[in-house]
PDB file of N, CA and C in Angstrom:
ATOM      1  N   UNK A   1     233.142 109.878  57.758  1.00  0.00           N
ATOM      2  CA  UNK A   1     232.136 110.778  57.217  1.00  0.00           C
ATOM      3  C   UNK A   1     230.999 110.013  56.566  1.00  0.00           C
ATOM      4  N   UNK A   2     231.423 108.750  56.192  1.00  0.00           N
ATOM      5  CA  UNK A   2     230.084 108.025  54.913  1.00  0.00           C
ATOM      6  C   UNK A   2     229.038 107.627  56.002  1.00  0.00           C
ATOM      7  N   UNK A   3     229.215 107.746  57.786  1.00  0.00           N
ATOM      8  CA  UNK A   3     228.076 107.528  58.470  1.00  0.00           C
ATOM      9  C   UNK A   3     227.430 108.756  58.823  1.00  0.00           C
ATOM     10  N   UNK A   4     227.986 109.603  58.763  1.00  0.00           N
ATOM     11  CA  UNK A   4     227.033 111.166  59.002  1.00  0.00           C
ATOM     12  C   UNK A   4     226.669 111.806  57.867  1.00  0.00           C
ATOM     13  N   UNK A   5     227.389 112.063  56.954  1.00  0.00           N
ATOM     14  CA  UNK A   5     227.141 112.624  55.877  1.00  0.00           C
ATOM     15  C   UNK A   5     226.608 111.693  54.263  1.00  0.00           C
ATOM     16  N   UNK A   6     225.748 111.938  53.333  1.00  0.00           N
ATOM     17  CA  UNK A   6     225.472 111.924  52.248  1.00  0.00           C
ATOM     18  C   UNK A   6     226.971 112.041  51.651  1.00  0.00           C
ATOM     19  N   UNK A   7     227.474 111.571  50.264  1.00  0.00           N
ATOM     20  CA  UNK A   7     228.601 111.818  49.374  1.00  0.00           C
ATOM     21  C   UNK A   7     228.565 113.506  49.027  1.00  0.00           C
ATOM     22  N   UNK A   8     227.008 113.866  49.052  1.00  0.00           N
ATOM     23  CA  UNK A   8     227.036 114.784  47.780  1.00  0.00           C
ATOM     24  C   UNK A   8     226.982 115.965  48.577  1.00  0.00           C
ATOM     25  N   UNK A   9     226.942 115.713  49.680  1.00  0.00           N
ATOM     26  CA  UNK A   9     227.303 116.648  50.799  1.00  0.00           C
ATOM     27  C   UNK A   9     229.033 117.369  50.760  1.00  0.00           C
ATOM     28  N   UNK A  10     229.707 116.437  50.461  1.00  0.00           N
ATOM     29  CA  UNK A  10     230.996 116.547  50.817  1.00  0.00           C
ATOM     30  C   UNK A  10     231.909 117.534  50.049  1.00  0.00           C
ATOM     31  N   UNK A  11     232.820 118.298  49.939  1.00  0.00           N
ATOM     32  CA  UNK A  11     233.338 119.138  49.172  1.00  0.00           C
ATOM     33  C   UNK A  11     234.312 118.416  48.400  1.00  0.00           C
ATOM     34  N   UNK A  12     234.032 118.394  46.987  1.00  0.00           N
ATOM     35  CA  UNK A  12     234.977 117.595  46.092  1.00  0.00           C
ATOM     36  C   UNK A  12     236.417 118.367  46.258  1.00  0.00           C
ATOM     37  N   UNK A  13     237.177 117.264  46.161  1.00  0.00           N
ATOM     38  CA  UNK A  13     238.797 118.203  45.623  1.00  0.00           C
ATOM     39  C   UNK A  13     239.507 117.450  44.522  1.00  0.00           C
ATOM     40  N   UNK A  14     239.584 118.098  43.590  1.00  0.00           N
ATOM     41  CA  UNK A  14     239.909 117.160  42.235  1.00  0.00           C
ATOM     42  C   UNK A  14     241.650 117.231  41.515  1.00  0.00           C
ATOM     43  N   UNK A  15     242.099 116.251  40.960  1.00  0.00           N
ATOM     44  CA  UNK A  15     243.036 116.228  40.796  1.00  0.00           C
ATOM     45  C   UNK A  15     243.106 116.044  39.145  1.00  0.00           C
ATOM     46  N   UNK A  16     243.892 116.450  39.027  1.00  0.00           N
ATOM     47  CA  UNK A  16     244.206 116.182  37.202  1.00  0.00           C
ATOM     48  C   UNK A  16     245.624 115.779  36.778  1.00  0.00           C
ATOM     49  N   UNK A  17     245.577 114.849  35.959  1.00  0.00           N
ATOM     50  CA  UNK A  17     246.652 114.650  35.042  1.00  0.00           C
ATOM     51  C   UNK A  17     246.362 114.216  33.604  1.00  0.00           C
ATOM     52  N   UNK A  18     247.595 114.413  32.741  1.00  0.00           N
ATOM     53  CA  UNK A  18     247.492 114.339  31.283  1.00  0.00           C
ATOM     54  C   UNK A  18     247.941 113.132  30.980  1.00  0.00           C
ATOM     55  N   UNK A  19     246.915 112.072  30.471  1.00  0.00           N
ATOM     56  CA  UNK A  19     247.369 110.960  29.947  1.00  0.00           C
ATOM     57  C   UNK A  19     248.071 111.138  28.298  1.00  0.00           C
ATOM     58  N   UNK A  20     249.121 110.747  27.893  1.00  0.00           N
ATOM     59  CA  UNK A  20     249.653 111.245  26.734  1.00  0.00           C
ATOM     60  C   UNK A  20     249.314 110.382  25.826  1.00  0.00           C
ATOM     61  N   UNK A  21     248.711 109.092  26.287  1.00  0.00           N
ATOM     62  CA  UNK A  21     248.852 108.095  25.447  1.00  0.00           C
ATOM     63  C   UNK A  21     247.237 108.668  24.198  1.00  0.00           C
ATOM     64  N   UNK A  22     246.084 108.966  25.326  1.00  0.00           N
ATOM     65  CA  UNK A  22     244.853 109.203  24.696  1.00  0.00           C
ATOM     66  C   UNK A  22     244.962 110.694  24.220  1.00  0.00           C
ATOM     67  N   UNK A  23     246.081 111.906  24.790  1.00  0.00           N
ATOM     68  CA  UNK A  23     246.019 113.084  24.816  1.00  0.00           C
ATOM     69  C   UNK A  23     244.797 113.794  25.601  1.00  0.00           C
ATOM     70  N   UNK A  24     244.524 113.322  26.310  1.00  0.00           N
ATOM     71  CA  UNK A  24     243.527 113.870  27.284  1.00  0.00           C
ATOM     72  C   UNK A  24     243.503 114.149  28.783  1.00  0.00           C
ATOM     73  N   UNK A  25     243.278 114.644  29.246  1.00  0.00           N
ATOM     74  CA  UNK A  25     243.192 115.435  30.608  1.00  0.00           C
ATOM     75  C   UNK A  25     242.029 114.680  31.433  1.00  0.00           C
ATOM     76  N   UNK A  26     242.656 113.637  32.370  1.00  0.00           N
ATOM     77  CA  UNK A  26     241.899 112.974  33.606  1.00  0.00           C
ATOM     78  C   UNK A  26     241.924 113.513  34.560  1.00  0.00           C
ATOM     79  N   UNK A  27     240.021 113.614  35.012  1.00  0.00           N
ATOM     80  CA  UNK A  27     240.019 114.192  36.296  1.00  0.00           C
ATOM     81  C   UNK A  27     239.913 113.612  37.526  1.00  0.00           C
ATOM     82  N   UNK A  28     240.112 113.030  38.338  1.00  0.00           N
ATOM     83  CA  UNK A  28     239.713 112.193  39.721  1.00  0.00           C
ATOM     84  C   UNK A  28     239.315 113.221  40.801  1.00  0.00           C
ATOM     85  N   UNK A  29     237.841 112.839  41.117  1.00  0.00           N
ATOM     86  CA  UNK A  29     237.403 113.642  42.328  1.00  0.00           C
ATOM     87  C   UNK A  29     236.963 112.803  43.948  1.00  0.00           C
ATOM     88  N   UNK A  30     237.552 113.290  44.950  1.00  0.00           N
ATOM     89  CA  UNK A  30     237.754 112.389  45.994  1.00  0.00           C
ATOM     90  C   UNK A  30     237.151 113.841  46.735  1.00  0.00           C
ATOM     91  N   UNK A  31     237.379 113.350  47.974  1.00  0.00           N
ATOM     92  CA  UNK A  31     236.446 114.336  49.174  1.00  0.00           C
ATOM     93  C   UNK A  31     237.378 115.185  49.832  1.00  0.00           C
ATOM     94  N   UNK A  32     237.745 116.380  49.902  1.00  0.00           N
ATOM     95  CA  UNK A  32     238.514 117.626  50.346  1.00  0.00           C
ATOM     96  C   UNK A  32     238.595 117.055  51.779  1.00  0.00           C
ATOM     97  N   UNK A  33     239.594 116.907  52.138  1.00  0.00           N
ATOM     98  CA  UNK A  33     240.152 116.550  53.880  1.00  0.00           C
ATOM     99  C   UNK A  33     241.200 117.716  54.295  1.00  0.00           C
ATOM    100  N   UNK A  34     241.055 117.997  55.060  1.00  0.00           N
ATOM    101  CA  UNK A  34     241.915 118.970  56.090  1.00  0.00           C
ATOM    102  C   UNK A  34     242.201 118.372  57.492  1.00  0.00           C
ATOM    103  N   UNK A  35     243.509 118.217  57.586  1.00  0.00           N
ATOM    104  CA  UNK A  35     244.041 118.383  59.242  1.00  0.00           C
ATOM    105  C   UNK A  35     243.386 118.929  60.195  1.00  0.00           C
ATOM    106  N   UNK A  36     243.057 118.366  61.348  1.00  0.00           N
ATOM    107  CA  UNK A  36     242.272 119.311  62.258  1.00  0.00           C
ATOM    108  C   UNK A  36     243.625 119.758  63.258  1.00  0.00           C
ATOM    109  N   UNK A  37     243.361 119.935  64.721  1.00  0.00           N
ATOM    110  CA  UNK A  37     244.807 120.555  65.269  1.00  0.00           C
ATOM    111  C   UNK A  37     244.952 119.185  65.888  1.00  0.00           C
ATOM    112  N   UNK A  38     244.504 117.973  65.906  1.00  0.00           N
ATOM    113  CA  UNK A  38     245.847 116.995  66.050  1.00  0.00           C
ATOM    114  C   UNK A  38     245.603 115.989  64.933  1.00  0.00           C
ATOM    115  N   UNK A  39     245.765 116.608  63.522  1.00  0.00           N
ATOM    116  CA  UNK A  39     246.152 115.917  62.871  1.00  0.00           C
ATOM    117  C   UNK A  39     245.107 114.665  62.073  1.00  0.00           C
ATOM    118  N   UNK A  40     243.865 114.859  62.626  1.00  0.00           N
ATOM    119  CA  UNK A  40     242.719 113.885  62.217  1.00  0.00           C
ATOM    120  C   UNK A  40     242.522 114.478  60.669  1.00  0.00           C
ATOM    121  N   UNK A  41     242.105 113.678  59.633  1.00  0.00           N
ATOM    122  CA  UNK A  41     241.428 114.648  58.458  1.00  0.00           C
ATOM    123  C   UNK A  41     240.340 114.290  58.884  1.00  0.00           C
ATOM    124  N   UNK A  42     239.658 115.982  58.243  1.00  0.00           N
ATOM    125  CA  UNK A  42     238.444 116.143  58.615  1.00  0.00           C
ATOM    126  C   UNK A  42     237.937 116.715  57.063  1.00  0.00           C
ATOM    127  N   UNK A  43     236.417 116.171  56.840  1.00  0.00           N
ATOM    128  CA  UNK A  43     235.809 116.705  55.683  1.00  0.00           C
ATOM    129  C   UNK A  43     235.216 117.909  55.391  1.00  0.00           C
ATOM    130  N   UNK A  44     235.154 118.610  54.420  1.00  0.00           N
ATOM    131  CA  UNK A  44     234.383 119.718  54.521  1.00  0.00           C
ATOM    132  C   UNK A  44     233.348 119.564  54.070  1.00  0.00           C
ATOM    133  N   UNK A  45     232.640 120.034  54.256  1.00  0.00           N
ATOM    134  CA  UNK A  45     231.022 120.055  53.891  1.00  0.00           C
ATOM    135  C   UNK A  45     230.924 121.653  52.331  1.00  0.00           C
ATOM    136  N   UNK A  46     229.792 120.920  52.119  1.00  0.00           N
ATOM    137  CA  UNK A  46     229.307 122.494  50.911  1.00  0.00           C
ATOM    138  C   UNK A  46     228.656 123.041  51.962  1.00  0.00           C
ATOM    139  N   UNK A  47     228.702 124.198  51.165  1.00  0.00           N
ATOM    140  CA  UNK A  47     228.042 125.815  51.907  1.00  0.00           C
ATOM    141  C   UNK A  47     226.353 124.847  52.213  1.00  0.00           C
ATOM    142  N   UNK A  48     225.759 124.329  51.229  1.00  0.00           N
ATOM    143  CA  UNK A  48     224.428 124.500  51.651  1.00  0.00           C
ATOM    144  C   UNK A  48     223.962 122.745  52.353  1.00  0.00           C
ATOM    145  N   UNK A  49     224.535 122.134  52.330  1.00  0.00           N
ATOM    146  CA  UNK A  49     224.149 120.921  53.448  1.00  0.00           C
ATOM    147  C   UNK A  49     224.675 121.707  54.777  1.00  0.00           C
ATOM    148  N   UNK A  50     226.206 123.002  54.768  1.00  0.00           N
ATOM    149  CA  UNK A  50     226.049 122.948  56.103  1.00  0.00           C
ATOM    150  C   UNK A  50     224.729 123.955  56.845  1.00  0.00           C
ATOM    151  N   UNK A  51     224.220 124.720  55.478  1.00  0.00           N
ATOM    152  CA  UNK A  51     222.828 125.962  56.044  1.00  0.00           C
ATOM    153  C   UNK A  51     221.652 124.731  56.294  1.00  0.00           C
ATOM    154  N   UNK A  52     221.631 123.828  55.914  1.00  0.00           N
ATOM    155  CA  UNK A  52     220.450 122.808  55.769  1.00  0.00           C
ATOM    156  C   UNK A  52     220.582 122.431  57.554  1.00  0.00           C
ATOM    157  N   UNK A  53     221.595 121.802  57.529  1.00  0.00           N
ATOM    158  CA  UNK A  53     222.043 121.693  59.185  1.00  0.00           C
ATOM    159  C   UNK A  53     221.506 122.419  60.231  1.00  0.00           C
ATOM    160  N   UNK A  54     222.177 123.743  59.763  1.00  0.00           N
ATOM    161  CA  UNK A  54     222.065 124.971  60.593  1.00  0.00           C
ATOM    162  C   UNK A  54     220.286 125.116  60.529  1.00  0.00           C
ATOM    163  N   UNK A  55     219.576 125.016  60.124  1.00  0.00           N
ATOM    164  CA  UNK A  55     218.183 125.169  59.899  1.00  0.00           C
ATOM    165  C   UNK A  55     217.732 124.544  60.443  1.00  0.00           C
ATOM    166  N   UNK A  56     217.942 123.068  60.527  1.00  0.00           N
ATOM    167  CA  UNK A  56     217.400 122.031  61.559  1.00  0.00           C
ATOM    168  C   UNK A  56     217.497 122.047  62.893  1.00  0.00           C
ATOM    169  N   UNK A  57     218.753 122.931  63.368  1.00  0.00           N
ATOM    170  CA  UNK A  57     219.265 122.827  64.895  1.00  0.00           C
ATOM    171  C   UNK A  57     219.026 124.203  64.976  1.00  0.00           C
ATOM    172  N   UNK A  58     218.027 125.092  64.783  1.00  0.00           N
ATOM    173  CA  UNK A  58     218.061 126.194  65.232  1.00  0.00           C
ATOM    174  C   UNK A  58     216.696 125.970  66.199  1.00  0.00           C
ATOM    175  N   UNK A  59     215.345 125.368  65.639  1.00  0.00           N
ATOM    176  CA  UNK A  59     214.401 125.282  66.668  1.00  0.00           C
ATOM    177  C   UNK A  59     214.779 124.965  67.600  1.00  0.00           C
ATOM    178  N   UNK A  60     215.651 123.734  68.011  1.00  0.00           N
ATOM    179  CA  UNK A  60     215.507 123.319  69.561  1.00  0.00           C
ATOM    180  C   UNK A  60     216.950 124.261  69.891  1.00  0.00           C
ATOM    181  N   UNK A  61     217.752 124.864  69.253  1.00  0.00           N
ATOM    182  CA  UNK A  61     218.845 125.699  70.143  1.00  0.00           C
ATOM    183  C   UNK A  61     217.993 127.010  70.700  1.00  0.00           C
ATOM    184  N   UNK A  62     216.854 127.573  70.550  1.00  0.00           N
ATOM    185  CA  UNK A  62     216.034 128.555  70.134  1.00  0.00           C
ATOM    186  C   UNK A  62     214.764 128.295  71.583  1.00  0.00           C
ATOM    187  N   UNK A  63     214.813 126.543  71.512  1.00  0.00           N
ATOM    188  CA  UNK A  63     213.278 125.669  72.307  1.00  0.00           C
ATOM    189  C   UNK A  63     212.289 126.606  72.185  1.00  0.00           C
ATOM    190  N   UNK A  64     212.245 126.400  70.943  1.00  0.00           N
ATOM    191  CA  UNK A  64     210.548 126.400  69.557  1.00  0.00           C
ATOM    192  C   UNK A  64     210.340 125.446  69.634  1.00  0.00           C
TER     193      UNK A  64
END
């Protein structure tokens, strides 16, 4: 994905745990992956890089 896509494109998926030592709640955010149907992870995109997309490939799907 880091050759097609921007980071900030990507749909965060965040994880948390409680460090006891500081009493505080750590968050780690990495990039939402899903299985495709054989098994590749695949990234998700946010709602609006994928409308940004969709906006760009509509003239020539359209041949405007």
């Amino acid at each position: 994905a880091a050759q097609a896509v921007d980071p900030y494109e990507l749909t965060p998926a965040y994880e948390y745990s409680y460090n006891e030592k500081e009493g505080k709640v750590e968050v780690t955010e990495t990039p939402w992956t899903v299985p495709d149907e054989d098994g590749v992870p695949s990234y998700s995109l946010l709602p609006a890089a994928v409308v940004v997309g969709l906006i760009k490939q509509i003239p020539g799907a359209l041949h405007l």
